[in-house]
PDB file of N, CA and C in Angstrom:
ATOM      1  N   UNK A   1     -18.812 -25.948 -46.492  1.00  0.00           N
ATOM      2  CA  UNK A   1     -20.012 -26.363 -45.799  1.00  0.00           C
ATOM      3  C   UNK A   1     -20.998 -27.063 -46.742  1.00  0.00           C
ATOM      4  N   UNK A   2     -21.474 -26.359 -47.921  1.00  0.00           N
ATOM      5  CA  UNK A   2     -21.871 -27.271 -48.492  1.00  0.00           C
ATOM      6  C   UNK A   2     -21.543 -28.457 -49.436  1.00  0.00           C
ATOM      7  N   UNK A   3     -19.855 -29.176 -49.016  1.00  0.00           N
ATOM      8  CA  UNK A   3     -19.766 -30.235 -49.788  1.00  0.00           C
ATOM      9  C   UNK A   3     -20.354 -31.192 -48.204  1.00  0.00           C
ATOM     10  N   UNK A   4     -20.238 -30.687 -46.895  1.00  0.00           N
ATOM     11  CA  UNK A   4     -20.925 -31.183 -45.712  1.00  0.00           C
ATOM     12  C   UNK A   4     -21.930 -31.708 -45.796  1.00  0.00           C
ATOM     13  N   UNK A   5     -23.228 -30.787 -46.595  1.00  0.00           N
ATOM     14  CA  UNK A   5     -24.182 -30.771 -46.413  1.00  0.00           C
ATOM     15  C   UNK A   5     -24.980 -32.159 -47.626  1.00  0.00           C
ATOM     16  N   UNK A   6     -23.882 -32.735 -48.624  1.00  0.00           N
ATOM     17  CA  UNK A   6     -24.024 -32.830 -49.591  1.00  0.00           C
ATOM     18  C   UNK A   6     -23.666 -34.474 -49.070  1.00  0.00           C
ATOM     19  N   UNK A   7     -22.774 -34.230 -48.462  1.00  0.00           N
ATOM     20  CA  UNK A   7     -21.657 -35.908 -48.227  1.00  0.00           C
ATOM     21  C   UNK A   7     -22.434 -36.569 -46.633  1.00  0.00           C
ATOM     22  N   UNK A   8     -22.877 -35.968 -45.829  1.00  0.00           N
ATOM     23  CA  UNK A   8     -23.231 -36.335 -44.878  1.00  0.00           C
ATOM     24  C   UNK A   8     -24.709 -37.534 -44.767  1.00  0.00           C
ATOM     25  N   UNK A   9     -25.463 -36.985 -45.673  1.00  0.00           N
ATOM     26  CA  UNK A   9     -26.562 -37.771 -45.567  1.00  0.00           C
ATOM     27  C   UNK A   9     -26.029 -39.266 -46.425  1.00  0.00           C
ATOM     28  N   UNK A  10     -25.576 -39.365 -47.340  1.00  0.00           N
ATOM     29  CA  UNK A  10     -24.569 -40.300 -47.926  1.00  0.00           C
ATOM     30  C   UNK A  10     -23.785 -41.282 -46.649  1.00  0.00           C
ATOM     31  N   UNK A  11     -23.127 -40.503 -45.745  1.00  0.00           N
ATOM     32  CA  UNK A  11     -22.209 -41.122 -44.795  1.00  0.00           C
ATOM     33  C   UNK A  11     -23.289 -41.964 -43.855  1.00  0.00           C
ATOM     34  N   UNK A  12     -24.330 -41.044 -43.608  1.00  0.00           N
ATOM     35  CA  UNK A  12     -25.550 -41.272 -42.590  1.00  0.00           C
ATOM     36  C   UNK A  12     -25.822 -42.603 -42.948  1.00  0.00           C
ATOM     37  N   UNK A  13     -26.213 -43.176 -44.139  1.00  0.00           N
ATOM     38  CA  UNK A  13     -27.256 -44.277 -44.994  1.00  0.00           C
ATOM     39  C   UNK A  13     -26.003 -45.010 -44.534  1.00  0.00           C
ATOM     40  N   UNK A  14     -24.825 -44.805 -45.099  1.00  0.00           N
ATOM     41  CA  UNK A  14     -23.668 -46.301 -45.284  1.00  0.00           C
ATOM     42  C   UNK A  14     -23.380 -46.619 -43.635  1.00  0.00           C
ATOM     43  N   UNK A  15     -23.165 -45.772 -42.652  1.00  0.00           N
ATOM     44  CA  UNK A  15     -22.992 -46.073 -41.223  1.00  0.00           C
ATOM     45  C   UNK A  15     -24.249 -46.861 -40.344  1.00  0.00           C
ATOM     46  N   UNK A  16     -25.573 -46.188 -40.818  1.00  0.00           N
ATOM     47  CA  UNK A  16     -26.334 -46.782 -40.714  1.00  0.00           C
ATOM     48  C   UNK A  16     -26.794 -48.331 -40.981  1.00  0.00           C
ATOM     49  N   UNK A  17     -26.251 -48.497 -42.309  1.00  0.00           N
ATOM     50  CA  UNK A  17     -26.158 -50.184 -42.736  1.00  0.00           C
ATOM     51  C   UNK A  17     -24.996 -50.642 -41.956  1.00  0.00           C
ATOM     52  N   UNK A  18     -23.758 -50.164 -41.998  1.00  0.00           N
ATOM     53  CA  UNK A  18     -23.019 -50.645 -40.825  1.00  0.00           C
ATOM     54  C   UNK A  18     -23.569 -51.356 -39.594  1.00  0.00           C
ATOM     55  N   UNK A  19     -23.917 -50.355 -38.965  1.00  0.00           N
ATOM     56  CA  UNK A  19     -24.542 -50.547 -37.304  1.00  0.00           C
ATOM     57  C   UNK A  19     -25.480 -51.541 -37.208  1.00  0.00           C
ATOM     58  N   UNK A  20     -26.230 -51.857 -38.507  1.00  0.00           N
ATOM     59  CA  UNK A  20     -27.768 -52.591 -38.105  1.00  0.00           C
ATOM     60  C   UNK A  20     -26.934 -53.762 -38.025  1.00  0.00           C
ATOM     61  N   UNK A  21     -25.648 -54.073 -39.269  1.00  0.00           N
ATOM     62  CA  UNK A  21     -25.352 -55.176 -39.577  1.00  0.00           C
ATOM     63  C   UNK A  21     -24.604 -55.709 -38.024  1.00  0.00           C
ATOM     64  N   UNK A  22     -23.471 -54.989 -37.372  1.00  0.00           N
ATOM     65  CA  UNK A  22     -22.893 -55.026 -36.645  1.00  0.00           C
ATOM     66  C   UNK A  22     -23.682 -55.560 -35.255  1.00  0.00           C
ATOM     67  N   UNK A  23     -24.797 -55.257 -35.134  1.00  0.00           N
ATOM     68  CA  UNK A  23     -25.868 -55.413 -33.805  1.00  0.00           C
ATOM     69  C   UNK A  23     -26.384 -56.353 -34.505  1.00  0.00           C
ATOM     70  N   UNK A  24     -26.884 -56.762 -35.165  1.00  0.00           N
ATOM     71  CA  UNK A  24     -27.832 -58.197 -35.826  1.00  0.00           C
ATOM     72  C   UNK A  24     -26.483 -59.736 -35.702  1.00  0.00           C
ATOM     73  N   UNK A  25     -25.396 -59.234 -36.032  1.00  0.00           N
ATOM     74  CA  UNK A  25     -24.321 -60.186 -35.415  1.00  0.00           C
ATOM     75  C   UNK A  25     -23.847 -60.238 -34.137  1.00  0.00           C
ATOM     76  N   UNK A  26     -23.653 -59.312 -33.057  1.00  0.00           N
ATOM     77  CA  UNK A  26     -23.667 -59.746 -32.521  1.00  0.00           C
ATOM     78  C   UNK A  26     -24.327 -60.215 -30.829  1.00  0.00           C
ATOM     79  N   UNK A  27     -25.325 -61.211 -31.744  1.00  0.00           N
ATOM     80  CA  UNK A  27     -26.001 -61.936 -30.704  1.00  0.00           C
ATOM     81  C   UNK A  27     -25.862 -62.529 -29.760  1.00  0.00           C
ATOM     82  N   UNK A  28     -25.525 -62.603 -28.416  1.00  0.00           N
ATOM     83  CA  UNK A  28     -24.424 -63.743 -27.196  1.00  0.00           C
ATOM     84  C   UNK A  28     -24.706 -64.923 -27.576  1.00  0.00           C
ATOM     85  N   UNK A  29     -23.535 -65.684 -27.782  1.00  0.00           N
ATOM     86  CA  UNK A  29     -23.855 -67.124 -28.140  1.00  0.00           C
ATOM     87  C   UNK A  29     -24.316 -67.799 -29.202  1.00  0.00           C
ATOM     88  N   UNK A  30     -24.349 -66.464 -30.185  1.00  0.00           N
ATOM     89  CA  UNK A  30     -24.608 -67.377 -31.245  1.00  0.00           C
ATOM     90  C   UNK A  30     -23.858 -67.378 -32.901  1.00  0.00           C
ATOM     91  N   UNK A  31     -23.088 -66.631 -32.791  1.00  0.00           N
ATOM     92  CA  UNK A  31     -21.916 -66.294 -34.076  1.00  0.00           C
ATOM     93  C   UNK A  31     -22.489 -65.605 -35.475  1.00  0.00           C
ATOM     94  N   UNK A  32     -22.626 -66.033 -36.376  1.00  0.00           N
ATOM     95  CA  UNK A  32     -22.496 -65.295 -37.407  1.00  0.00           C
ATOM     96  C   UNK A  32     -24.063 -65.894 -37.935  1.00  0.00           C
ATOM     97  N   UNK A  33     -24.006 -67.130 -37.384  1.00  0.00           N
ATOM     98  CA  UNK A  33     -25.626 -67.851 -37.769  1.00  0.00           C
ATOM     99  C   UNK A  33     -26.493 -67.921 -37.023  1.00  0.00           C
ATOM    100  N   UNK A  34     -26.410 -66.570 -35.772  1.00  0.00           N
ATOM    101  CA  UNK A  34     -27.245 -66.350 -34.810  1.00  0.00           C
ATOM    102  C   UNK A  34     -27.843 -65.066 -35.233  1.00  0.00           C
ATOM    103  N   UNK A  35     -27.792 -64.631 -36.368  1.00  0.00           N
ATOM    104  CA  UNK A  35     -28.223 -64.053 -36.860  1.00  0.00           C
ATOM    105  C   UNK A  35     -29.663 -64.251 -37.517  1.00  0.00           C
ATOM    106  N   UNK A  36     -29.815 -65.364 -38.298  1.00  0.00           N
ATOM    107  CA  UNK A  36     -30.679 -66.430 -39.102  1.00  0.00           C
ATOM    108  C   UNK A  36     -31.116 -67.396 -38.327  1.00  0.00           C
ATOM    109  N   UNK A  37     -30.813 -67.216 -36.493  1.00  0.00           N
ATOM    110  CA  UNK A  37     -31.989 -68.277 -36.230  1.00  0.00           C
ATOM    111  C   UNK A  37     -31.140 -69.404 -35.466  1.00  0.00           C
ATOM    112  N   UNK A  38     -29.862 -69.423 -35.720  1.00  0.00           N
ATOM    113  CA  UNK A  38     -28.942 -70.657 -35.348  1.00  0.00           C
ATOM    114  C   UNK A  38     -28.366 -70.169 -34.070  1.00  0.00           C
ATOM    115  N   UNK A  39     -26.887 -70.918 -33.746  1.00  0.00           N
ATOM    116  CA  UNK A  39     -26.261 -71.089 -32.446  1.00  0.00           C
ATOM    117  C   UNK A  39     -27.420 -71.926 -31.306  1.00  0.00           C
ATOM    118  N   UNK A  40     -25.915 -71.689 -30.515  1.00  0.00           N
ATOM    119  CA  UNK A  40     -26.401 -73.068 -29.494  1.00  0.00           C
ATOM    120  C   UNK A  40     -26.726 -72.418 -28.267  1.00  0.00           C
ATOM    121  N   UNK A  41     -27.284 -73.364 -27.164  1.00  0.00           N
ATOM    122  CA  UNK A  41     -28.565 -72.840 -26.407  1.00  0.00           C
ATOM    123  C   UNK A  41     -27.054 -72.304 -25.030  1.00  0.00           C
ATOM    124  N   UNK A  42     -25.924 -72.233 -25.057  1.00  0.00           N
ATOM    125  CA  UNK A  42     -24.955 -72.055 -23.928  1.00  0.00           C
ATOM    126  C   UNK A  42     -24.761 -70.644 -23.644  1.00  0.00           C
ATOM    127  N   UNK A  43     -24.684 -70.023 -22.589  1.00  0.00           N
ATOM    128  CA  UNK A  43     -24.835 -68.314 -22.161  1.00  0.00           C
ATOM    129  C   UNK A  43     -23.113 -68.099 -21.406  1.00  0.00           C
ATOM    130  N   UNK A  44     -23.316 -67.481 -22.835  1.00  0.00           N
ATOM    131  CA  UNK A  44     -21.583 -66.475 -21.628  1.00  0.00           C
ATOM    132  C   UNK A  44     -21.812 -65.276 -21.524  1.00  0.00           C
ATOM    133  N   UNK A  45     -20.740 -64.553 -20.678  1.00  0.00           N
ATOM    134  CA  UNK A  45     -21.201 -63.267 -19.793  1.00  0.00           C
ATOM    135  C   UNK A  45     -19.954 -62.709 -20.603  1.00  0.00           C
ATOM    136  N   UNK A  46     -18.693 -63.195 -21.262  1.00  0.00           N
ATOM    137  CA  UNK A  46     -17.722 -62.534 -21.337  1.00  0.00           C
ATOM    138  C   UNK A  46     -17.933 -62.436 -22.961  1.00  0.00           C
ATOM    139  N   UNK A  47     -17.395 -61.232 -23.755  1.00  0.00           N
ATOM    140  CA  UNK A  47     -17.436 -61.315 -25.013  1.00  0.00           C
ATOM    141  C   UNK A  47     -16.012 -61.725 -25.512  1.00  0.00           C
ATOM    142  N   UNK A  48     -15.744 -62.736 -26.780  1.00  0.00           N
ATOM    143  CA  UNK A  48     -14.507 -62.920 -27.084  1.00  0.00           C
ATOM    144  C   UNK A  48     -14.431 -63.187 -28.289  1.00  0.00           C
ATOM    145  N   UNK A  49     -13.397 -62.883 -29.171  1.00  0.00           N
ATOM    146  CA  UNK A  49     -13.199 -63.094 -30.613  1.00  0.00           C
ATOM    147  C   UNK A  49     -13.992 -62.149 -31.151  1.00  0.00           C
ATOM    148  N   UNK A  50     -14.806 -62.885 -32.170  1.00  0.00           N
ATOM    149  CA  UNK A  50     -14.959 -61.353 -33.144  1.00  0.00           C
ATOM    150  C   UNK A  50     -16.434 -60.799 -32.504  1.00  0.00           C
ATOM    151  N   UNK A  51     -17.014 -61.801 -31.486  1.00  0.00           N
ATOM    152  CA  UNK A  51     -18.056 -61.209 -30.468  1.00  0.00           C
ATOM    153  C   UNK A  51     -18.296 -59.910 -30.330  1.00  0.00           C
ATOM    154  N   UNK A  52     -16.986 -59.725 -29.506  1.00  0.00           N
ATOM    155  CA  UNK A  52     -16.010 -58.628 -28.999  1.00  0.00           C
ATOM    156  C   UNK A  52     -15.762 -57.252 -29.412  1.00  0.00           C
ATOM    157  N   UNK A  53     -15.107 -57.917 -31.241  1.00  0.00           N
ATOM    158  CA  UNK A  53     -14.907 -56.727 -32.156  1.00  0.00           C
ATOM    159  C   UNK A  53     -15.907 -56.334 -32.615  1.00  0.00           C
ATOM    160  N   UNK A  54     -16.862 -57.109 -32.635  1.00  0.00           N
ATOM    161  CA  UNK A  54     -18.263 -56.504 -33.241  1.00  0.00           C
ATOM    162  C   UNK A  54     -18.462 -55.448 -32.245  1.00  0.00           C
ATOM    163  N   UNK A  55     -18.661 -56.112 -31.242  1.00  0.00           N
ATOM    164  CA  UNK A  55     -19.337 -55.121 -29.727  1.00  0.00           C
ATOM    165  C   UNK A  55     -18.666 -54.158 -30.102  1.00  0.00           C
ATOM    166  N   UNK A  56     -17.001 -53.774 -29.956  1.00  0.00           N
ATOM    167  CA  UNK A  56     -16.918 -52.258 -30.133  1.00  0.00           C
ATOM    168  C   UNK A  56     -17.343 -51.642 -31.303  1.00  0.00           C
ATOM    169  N   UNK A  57     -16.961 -52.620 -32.302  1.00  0.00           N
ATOM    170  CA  UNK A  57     -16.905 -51.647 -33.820  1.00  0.00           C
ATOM    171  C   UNK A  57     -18.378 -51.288 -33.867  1.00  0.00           C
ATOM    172  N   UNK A  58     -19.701 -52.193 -33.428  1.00  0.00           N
ATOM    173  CA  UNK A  58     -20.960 -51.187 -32.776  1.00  0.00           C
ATOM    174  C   UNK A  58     -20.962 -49.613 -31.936  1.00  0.00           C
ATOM    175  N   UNK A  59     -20.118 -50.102 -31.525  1.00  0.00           N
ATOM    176  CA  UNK A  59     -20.171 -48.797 -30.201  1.00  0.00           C
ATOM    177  C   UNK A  59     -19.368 -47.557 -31.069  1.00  0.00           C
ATOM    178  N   UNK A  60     -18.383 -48.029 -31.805  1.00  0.00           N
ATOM    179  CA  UNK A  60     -17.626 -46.331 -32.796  1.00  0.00           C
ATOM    180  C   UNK A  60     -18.771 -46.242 -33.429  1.00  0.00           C
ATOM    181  N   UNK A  61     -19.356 -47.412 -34.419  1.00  0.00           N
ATOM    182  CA  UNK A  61     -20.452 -46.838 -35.408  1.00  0.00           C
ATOM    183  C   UNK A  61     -21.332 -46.245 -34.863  1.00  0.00           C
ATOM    184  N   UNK A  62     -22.152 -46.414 -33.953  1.00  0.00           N
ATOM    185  CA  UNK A  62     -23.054 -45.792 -32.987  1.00  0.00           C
ATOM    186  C   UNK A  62     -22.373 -44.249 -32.851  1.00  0.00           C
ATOM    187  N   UNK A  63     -21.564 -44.090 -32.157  1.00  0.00           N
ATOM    188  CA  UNK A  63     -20.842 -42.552 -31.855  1.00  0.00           C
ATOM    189  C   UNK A  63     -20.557 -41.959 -32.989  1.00  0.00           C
ATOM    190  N   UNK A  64     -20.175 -42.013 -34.168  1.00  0.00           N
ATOM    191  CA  UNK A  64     -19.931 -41.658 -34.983  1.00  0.00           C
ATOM    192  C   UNK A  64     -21.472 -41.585 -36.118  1.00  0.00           C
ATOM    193  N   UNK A  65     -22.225 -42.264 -36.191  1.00  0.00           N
ATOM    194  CA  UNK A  65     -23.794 -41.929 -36.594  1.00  0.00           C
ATOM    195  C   UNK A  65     -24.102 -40.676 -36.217  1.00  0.00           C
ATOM    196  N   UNK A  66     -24.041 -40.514 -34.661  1.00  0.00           N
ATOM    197  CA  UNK A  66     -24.584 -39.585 -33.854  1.00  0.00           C
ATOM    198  C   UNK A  66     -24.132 -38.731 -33.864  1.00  0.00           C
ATOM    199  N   UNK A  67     -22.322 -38.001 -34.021  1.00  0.00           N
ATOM    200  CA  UNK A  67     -21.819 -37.295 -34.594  1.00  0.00           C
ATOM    201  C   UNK A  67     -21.802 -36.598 -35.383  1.00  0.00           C
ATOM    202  N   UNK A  68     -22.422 -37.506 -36.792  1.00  0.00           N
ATOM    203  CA  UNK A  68     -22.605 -37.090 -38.400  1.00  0.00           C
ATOM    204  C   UNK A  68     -24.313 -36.436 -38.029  1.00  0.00           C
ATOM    205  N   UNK A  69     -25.166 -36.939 -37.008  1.00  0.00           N
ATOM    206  CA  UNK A  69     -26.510 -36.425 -37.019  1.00  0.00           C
ATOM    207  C   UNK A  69     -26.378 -34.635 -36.596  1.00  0.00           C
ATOM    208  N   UNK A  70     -25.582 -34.987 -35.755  1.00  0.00           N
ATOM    209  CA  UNK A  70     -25.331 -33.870 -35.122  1.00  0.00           C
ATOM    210  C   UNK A  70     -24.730 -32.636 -35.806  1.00  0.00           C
ATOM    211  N   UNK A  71     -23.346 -32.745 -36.508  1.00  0.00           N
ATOM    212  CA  UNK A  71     -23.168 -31.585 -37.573  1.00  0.00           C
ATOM    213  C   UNK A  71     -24.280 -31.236 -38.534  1.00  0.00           C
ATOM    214  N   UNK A  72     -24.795 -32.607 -38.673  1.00  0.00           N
ATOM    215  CA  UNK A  72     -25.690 -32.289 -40.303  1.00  0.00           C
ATOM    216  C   UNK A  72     -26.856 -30.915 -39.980  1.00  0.00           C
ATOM    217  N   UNK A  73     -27.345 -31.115 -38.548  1.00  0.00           N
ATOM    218  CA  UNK A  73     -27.846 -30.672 -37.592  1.00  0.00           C
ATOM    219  C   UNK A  73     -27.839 -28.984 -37.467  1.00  0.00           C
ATOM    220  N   UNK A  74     -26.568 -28.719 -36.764  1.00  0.00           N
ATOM    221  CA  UNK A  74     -25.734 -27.713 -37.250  1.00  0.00           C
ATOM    222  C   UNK A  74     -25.400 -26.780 -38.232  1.00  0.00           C
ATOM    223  N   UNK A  75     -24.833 -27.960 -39.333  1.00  0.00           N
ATOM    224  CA  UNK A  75     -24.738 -26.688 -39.888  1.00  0.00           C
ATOM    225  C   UNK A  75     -25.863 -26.442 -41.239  1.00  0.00           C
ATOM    226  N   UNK A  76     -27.078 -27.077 -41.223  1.00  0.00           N
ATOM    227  CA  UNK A  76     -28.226 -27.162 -42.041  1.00  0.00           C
ATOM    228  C   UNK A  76     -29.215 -25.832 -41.699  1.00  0.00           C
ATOM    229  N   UNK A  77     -28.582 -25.212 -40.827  1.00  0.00           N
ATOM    230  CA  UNK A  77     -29.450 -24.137 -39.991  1.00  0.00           C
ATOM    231  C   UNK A  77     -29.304 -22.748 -41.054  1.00  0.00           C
TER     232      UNK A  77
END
């Protein structure tokens, strides 16, 4: 438990930079330089390519943040 207590807030910070990065890319319509301001003014409804993979690999990092909040949570008691 306490190598848990030790490794978790560690995991917390690096997932955390994950997620911000993962949601700051992906913007609809605008790729990797819609980040900084760029892409073009066209609206799609469907996500595709690495759009897509971002969208999920957001959604594990997200669940898995919340996960690690949650034991740390636990077993800090």
């Amino acid at each position: 438990m306490e190598f848990l207590v030790k490794i978790l807030p560690w995991a917390q910070i690096i997932l955390s930079i994950i997620l911000t990065a993962t949601i700051l890319l992906q913007q609809t319509g605008a790729g990797v330089g819609g980040a900084f301001g760029g892409g073009d003014d066209s609206i799609r409804y469907t996500r595709r390519g690495m759009e897509k993979v971002l969208f999920y690999v957001s959604i594990v990092v997200a669940i898995l943040f919340a996960l690690s909040a949650f034991v740390l949570i636990l077993i800090a008691r």
